[in-house]
PDB file of N, CA and C in Angstrom:
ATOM      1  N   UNK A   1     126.680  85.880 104.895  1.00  0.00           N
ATOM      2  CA  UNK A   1     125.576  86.243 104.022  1.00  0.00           C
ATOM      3  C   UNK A   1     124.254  85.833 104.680  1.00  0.00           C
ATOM      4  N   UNK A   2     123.469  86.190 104.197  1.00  0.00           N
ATOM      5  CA  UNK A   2     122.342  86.462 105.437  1.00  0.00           C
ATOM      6  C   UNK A   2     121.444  85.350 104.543  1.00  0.00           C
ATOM      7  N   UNK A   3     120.414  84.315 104.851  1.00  0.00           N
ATOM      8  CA  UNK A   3     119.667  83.244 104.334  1.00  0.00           C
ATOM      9  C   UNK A   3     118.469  84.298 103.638  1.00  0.00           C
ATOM     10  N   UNK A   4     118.010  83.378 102.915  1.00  0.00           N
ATOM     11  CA  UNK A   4     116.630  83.905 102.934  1.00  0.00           C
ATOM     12  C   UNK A   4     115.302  84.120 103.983  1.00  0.00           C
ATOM     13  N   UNK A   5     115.359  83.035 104.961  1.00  0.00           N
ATOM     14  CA  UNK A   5     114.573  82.872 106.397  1.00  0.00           C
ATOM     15  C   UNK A   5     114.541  83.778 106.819  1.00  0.00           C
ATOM     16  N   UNK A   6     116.136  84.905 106.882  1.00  0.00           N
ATOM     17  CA  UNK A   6     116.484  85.874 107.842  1.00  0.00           C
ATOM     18  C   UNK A   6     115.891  86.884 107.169  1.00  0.00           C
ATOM     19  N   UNK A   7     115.920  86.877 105.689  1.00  0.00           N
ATOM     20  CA  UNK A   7     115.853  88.243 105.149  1.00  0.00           C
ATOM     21  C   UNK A   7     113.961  88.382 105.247  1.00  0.00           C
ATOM     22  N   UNK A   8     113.573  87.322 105.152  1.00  0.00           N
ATOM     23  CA  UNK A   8     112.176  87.435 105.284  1.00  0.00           C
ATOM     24  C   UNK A   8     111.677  87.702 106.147  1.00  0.00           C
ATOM     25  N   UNK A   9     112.195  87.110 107.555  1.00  0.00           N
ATOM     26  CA  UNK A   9     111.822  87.267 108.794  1.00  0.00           C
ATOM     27  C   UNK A   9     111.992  88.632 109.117  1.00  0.00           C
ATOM     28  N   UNK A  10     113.449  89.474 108.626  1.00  0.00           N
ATOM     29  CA  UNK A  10     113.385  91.219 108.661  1.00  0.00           C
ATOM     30  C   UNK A  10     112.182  91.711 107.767  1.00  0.00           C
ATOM     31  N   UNK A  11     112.003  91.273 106.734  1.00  0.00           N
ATOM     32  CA  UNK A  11     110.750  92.062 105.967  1.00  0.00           C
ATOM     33  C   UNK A  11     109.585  92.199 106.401  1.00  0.00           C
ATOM     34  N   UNK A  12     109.313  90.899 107.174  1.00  0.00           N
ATOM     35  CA  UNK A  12     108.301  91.055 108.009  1.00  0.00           C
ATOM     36  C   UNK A  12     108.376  91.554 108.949  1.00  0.00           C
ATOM     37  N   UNK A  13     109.019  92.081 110.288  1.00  0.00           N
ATOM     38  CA  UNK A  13     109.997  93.198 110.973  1.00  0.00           C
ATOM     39  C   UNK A  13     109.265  94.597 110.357  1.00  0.00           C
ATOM     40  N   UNK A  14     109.401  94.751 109.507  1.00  0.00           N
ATOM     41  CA  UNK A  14     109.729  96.198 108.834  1.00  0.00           C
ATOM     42  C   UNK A  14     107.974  96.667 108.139  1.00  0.00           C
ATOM     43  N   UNK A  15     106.784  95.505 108.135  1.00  0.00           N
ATOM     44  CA  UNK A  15     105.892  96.213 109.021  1.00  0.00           C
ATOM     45  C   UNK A  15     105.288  97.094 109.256  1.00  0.00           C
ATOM     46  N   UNK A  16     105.781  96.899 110.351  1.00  0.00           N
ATOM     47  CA  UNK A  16     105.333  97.870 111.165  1.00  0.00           C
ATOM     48  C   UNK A  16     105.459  99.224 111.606  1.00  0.00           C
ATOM     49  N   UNK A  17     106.938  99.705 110.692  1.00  0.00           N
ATOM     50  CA  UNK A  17     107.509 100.848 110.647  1.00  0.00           C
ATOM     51  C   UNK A  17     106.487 101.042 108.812  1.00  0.00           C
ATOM     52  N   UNK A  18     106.574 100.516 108.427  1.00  0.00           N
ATOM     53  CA  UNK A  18     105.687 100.761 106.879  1.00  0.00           C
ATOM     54  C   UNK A  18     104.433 101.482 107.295  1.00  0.00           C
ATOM     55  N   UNK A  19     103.413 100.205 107.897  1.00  0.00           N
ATOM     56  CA  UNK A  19     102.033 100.839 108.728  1.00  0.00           C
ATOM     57  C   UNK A  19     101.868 101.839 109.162  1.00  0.00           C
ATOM     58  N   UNK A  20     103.220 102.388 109.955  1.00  0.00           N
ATOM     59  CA  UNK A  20     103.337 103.227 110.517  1.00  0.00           C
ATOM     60  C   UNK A  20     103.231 104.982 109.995  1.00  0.00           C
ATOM     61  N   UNK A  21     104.571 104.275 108.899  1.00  0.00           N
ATOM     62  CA  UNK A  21     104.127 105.824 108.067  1.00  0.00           C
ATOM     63  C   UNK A  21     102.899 106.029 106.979  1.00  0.00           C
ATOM     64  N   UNK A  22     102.302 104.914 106.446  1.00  0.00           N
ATOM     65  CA  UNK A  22     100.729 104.535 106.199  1.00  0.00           C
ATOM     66  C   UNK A  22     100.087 105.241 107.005  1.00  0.00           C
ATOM     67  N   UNK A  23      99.971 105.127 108.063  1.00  0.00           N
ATOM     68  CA  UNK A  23      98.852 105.965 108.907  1.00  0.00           C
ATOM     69  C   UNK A  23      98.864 107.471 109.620  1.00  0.00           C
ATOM     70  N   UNK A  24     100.549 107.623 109.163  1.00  0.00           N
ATOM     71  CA  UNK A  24     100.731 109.083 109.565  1.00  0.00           C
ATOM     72  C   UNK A  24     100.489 109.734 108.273  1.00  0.00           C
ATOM     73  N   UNK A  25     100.490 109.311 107.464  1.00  0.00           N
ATOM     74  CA  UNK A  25     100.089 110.259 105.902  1.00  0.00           C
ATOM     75  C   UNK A  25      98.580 110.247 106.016  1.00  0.00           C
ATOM     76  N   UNK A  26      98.180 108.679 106.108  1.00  0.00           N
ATOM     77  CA  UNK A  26      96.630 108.928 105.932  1.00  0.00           C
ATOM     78  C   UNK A  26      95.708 109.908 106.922  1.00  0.00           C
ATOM     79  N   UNK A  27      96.524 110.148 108.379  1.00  0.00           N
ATOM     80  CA  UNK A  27      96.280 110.862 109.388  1.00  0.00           C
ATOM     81  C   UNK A  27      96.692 112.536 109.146  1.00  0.00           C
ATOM     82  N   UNK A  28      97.407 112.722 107.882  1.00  0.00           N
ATOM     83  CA  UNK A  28      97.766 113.979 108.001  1.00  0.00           C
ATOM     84  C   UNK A  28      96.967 114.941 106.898  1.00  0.00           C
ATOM     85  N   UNK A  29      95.719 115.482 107.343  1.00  0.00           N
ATOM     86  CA  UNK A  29      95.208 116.240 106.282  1.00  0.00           C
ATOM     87  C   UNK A  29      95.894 117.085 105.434  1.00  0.00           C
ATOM     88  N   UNK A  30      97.165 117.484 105.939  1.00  0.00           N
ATOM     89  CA  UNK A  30      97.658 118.389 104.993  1.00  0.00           C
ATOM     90  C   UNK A  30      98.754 117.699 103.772  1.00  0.00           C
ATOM     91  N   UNK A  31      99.457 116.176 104.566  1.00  0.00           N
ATOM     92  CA  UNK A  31      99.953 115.432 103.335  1.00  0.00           C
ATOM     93  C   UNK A  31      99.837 115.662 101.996  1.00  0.00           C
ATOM     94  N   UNK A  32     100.228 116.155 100.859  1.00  0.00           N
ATOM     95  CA  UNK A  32      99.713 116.182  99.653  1.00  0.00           C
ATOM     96  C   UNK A  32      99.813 114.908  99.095  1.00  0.00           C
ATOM     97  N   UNK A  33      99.071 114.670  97.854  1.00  0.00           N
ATOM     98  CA  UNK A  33      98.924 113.800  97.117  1.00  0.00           C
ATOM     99  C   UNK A  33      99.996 113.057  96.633  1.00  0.00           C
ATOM    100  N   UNK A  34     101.154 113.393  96.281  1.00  0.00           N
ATOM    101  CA  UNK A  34     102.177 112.835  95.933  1.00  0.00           C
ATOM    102  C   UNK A  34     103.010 112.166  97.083  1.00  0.00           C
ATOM    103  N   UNK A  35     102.784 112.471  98.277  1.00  0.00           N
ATOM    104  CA  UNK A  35     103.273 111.964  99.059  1.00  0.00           C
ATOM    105  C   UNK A  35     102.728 110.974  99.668  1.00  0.00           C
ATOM    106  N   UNK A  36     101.341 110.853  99.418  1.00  0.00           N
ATOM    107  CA  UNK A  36     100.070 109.376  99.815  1.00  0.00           C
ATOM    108  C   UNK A  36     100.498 108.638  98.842  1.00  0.00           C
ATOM    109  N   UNK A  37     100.415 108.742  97.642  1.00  0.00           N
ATOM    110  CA  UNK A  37     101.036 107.814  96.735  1.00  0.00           C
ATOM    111  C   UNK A  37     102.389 107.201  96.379  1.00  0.00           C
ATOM    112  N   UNK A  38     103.365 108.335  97.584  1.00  0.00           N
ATOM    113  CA  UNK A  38     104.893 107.319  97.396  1.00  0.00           C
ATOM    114  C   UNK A  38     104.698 106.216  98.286  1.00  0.00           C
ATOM    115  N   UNK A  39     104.098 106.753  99.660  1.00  0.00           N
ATOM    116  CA  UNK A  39     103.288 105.785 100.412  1.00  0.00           C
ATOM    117  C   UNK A  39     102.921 104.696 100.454  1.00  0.00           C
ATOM    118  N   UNK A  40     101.751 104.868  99.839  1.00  0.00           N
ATOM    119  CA  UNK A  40     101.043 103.843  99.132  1.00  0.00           C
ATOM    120  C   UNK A  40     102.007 103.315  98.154  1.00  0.00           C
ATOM    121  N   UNK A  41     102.863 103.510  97.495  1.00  0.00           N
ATOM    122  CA  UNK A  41     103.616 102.673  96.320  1.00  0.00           C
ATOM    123  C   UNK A  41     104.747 101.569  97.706  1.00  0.00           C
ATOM    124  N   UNK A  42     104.838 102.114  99.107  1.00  0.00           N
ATOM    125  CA  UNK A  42     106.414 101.510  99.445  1.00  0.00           C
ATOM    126  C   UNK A  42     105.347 100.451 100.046  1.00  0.00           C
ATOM    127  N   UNK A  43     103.843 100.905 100.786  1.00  0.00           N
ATOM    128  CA  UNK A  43     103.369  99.453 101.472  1.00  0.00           C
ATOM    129  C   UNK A  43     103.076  98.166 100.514  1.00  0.00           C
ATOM    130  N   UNK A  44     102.429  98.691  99.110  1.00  0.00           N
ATOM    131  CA  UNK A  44     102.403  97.699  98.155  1.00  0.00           C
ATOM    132  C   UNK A  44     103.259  97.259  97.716  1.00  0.00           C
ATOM    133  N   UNK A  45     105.049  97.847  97.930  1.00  0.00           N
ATOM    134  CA  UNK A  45     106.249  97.285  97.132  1.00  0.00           C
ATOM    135  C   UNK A  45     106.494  96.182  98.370  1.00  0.00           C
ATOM    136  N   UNK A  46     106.147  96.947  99.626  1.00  0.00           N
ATOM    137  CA  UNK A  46     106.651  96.198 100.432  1.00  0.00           C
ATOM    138  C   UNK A  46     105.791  94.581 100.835  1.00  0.00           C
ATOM    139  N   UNK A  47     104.709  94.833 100.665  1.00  0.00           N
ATOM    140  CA  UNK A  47     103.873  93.185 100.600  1.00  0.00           C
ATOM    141  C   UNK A  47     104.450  92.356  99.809  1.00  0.00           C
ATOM    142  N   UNK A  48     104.438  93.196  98.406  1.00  0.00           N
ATOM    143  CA  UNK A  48     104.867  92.225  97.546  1.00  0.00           C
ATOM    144  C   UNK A  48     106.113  91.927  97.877  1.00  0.00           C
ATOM    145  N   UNK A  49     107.215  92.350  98.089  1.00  0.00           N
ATOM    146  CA  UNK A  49     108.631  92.062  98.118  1.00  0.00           C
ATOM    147  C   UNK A  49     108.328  91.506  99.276  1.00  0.00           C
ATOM    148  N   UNK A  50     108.050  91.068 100.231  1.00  0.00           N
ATOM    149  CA  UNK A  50     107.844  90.402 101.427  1.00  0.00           C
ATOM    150  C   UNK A  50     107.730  88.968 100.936  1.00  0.00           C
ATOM    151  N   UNK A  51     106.302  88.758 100.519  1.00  0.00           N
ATOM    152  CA  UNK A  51     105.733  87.170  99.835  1.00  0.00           C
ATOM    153  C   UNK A  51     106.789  87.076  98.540  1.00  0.00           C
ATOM    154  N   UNK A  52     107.110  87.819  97.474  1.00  0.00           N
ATOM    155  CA  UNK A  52     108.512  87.361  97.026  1.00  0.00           C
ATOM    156  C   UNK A  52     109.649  86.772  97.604  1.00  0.00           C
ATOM    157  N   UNK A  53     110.102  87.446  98.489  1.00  0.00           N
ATOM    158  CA  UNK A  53     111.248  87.233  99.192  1.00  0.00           C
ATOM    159  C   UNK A  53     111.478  85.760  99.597  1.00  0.00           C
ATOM    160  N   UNK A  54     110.240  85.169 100.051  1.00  0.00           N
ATOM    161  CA  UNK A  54     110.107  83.732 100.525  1.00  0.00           C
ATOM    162  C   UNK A  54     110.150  82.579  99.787  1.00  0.00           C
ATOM    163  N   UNK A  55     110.105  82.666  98.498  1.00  0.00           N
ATOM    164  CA  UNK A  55     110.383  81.828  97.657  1.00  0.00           C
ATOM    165  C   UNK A  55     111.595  82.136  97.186  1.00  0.00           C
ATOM    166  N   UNK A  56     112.632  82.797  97.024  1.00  0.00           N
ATOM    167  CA  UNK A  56     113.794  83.592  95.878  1.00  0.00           C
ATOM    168  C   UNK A  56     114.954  82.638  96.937  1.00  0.00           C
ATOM    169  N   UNK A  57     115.578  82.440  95.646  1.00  0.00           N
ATOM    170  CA  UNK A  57     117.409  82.321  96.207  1.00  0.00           C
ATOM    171  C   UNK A  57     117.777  83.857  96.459  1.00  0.00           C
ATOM    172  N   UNK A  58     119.250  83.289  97.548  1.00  0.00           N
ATOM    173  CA  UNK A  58     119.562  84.736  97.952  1.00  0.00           C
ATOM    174  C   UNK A  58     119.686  85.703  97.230  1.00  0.00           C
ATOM    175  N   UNK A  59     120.295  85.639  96.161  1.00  0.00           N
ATOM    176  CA  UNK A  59     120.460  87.007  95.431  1.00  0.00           C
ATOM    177  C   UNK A  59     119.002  87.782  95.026  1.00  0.00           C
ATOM    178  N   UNK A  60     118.267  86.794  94.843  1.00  0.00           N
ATOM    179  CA  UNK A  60     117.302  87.399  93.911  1.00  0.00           C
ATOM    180  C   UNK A  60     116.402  88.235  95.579  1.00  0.00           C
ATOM    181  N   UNK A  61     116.578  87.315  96.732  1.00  0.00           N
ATOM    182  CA  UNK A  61     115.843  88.244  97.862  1.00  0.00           C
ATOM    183  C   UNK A  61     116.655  89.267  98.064  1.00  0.00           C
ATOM    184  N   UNK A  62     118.141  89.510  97.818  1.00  0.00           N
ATOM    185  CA  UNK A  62     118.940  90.748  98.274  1.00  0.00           C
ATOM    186  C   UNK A  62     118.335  91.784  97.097  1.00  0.00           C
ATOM    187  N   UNK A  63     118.116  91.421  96.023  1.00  0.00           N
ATOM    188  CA  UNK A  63     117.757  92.220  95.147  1.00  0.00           C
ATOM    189  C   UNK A  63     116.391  92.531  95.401  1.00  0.00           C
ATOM    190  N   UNK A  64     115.949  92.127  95.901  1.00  0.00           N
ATOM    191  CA  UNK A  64     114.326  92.477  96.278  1.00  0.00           C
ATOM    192  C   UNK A  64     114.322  93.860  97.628  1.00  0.00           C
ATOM    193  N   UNK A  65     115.228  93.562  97.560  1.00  0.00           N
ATOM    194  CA  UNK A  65     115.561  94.370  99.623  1.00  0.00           C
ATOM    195  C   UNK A  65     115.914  95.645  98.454  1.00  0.00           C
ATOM    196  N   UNK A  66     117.216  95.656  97.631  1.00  0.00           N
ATOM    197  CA  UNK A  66     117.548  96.785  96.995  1.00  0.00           C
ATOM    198  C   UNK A  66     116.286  97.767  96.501  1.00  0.00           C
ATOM    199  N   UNK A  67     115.665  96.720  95.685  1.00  0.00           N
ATOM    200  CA  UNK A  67     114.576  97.607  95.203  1.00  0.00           C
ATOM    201  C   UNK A  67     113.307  98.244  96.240  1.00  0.00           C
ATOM    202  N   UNK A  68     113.347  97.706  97.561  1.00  0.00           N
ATOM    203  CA  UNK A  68     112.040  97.960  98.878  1.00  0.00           C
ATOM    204  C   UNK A  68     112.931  99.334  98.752  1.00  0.00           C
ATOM    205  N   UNK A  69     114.643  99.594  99.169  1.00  0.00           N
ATOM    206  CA  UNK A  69     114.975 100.335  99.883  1.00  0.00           C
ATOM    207  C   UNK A  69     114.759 101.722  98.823  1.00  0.00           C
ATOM    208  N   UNK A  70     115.167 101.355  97.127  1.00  0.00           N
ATOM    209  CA  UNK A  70     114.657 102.154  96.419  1.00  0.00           C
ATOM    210  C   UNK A  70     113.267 103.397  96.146  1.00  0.00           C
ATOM    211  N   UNK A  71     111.990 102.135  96.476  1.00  0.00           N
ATOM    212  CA  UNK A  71     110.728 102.777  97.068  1.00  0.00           C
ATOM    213  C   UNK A  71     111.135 103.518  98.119  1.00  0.00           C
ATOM    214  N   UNK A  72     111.750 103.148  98.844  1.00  0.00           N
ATOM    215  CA  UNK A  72     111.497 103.898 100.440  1.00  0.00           C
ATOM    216  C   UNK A  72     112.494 105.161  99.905  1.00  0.00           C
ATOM    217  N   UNK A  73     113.320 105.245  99.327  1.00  0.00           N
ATOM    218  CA  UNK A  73     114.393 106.692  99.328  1.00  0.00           C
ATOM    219  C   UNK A  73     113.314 107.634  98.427  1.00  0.00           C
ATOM    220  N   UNK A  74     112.423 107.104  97.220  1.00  0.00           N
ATOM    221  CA  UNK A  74     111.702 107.848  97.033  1.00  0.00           C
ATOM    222  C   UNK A  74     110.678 108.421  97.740  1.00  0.00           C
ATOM    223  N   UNK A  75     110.327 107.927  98.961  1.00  0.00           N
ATOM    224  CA  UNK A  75     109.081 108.078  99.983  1.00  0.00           C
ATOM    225  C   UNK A  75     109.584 109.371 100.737  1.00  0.00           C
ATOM    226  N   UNK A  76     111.072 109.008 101.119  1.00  0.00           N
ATOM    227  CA  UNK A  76     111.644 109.617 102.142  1.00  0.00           C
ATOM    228  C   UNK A  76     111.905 111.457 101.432  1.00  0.00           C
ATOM    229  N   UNK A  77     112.006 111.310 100.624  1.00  0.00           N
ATOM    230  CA  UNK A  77     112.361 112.463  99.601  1.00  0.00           C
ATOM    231  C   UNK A  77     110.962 112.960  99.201  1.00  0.00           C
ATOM    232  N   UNK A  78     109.994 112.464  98.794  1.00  0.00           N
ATOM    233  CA  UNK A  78     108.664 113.181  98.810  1.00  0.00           C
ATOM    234  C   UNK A  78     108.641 113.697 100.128  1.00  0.00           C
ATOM    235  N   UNK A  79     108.471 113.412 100.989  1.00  0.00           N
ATOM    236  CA  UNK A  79     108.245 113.241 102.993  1.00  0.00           C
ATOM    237  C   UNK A  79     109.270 114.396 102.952  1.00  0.00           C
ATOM    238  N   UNK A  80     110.454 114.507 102.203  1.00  0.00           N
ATOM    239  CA  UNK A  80     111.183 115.881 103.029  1.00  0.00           C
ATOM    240  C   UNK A  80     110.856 117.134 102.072  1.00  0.00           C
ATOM    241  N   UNK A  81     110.404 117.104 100.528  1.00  0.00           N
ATOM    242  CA  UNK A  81     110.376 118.051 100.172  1.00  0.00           C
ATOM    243  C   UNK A  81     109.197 118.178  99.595  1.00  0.00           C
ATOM    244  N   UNK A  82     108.468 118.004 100.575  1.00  0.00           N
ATOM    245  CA  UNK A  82     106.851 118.498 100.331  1.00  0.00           C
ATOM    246  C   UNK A  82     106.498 119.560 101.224  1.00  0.00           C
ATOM    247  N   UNK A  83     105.530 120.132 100.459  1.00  0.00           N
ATOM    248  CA  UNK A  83     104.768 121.243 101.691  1.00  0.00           C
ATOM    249  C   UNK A  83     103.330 120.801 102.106  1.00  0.00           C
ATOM    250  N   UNK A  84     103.765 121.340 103.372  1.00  0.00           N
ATOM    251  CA  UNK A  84     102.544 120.701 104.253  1.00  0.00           C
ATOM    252  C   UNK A  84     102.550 119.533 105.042  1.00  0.00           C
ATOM    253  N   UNK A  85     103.163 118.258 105.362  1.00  0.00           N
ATOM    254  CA  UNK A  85     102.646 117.177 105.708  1.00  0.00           C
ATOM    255  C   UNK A  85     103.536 117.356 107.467  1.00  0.00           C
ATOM    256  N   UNK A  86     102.747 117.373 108.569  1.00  0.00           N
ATOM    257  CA  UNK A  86     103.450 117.243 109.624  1.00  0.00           C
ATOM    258  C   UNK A  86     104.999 116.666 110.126  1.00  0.00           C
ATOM    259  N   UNK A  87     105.610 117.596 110.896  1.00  0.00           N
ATOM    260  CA  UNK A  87     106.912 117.175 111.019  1.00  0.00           C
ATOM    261  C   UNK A  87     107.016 115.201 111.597  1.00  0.00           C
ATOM    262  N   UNK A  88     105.846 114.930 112.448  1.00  0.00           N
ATOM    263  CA  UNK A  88     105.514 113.728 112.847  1.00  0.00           C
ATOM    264  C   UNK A  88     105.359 112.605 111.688  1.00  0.00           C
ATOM    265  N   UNK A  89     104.799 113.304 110.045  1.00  0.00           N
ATOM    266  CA  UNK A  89     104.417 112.374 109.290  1.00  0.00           C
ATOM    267  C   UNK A  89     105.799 112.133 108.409  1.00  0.00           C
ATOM    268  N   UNK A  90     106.533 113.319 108.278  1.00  0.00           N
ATOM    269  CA  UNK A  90     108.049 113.605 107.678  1.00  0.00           C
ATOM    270  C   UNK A  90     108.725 112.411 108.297  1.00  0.00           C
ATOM    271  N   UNK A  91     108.815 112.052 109.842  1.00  0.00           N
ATOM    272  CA  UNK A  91     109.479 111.466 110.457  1.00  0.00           C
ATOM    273  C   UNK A  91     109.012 110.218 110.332  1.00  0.00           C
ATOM    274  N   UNK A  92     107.789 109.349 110.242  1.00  0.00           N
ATOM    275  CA  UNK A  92     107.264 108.084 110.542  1.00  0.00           C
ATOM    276  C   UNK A  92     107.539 107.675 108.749  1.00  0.00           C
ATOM    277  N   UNK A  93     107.835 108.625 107.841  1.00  0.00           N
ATOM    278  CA  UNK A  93     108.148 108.313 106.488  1.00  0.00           C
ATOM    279  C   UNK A  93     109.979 108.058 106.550  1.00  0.00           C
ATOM    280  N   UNK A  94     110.587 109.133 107.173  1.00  0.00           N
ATOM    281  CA  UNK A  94     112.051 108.526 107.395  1.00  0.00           C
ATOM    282  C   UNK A  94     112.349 107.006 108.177  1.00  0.00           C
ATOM    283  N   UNK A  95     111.553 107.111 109.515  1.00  0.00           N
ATOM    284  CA  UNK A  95     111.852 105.802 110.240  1.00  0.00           C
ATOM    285  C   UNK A  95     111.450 104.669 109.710  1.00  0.00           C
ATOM    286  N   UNK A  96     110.418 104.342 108.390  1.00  0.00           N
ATOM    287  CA  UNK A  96     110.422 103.408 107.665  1.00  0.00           C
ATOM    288  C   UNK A  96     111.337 103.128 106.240  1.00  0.00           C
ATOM    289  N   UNK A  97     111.879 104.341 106.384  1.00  0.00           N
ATOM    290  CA  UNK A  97     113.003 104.482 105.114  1.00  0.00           C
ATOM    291  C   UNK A  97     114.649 103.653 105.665  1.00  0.00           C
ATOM    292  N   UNK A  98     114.440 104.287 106.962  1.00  0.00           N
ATOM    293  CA  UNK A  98     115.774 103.981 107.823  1.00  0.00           C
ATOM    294  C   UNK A  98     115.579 102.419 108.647  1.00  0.00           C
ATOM    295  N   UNK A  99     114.876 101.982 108.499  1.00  0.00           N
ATOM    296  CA  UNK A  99     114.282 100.792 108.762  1.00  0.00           C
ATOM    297  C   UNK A  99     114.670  99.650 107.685  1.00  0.00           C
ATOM    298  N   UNK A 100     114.440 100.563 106.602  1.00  0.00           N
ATOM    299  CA  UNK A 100     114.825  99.045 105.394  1.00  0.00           C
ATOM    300  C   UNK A 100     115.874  99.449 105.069  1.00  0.00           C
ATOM    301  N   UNK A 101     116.598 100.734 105.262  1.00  0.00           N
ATOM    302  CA  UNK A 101     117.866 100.845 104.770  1.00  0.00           C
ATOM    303  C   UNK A 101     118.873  99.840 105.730  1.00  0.00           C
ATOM    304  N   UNK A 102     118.489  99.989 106.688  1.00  0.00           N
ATOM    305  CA  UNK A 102     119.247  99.055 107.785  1.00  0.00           C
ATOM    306  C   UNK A 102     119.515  97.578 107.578  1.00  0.00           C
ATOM    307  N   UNK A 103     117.846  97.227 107.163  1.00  0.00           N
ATOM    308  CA  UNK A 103     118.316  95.669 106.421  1.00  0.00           C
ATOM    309  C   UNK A 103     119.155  95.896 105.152  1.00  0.00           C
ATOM    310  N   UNK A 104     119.104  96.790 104.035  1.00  0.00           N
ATOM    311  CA  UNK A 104     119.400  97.001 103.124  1.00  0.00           C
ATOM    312  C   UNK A 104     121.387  96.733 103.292  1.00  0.00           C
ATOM    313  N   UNK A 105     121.552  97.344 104.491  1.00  0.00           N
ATOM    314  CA  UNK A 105     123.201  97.456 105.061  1.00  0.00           C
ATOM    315  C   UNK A 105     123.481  95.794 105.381  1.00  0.00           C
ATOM    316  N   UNK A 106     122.541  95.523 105.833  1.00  0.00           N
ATOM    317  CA  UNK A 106     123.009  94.164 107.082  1.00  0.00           C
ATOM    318  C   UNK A 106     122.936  92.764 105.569  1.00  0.00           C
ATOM    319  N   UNK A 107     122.110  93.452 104.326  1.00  0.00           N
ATOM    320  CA  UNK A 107     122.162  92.256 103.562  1.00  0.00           C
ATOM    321  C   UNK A 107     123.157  92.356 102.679  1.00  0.00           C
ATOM    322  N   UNK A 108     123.770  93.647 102.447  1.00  0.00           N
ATOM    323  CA  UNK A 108     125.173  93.759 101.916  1.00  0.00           C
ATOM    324  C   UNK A 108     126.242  93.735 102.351  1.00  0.00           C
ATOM    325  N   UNK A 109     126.369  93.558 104.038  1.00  0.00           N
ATOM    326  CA  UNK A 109     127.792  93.049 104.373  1.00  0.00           C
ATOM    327  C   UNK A 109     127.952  91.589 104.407  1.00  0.00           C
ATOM    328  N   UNK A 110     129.305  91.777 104.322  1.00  0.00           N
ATOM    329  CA  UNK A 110     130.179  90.721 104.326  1.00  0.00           C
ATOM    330  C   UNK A 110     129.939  90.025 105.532  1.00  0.00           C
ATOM    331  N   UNK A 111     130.411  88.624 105.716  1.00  0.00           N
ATOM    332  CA  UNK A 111     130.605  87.897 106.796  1.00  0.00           C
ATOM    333  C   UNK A 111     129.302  87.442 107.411  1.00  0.00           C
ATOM    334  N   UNK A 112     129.527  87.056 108.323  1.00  0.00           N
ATOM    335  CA  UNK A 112     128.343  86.750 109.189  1.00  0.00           C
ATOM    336  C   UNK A 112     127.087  87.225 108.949  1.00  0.00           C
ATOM    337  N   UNK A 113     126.134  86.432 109.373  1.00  0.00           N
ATOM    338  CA  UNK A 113     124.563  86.534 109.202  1.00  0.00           C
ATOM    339  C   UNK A 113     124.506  87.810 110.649  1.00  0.00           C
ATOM    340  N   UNK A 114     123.868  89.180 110.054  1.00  0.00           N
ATOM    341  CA  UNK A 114     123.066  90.027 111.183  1.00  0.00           C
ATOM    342  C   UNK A 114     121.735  89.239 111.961  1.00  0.00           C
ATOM    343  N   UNK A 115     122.038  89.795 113.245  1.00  0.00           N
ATOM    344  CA  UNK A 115     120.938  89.153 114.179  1.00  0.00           C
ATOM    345  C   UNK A 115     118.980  89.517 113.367  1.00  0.00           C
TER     346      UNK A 115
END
């Protein structure tokens, strides 16, 4: 089972793939509105669940990861079925989706702490 140290230390990790699709929406004039605002909802879920995370016993940080990865499947799903927003901005919205889904995997297996 993975500590809290670890899970924080991934949240903070994950960043930079967030920023990332932050600035490909804000960079994409054609982005629509609903898709700046799933956006904008996963970098603010994600601060907060970050500085949460650091105080919580494990469960309550695994449950914090559940709900980041939640934001992000909604991000990822605006990002694929919108019109208009660059195939580049589609993608920097998946690779931050697939980013926390990854911790999302590594904090629900069994056994050993993921690197």
């Amino acid at each position: 089972m993975m500590t809290v140290e670890t899970i924080s230390k991934r949240l903070i990790s994950l960043g930079a793939a967030v920023r990332q699709a932050l600035e490909a929406v804000e960079g994409d004039d054609d982005a629509p509105g609903e898709l700046r605002r799933a956006v904008q909802d996963l970098v603010e879920r994600h601060r907060e669940i970050k500085e949460r995370a650091k105080a919580a016993d494990p469960r309550i940080a695994r449950e914090l990861v559940h709900l980041l990865e939640a934001v992000a499947d909604r991000a990822k799903h605006v990002a694929e079925e919108a019109d208009g927003p660059d195939e580049s901005t589609r993608q920097a919205v998946r690779d931050a989706h697939d980013a926390i889904s990854g911790l999302e995997a590594d904090v629900d297996a069994p056994g050993e702490e993921a690197p």
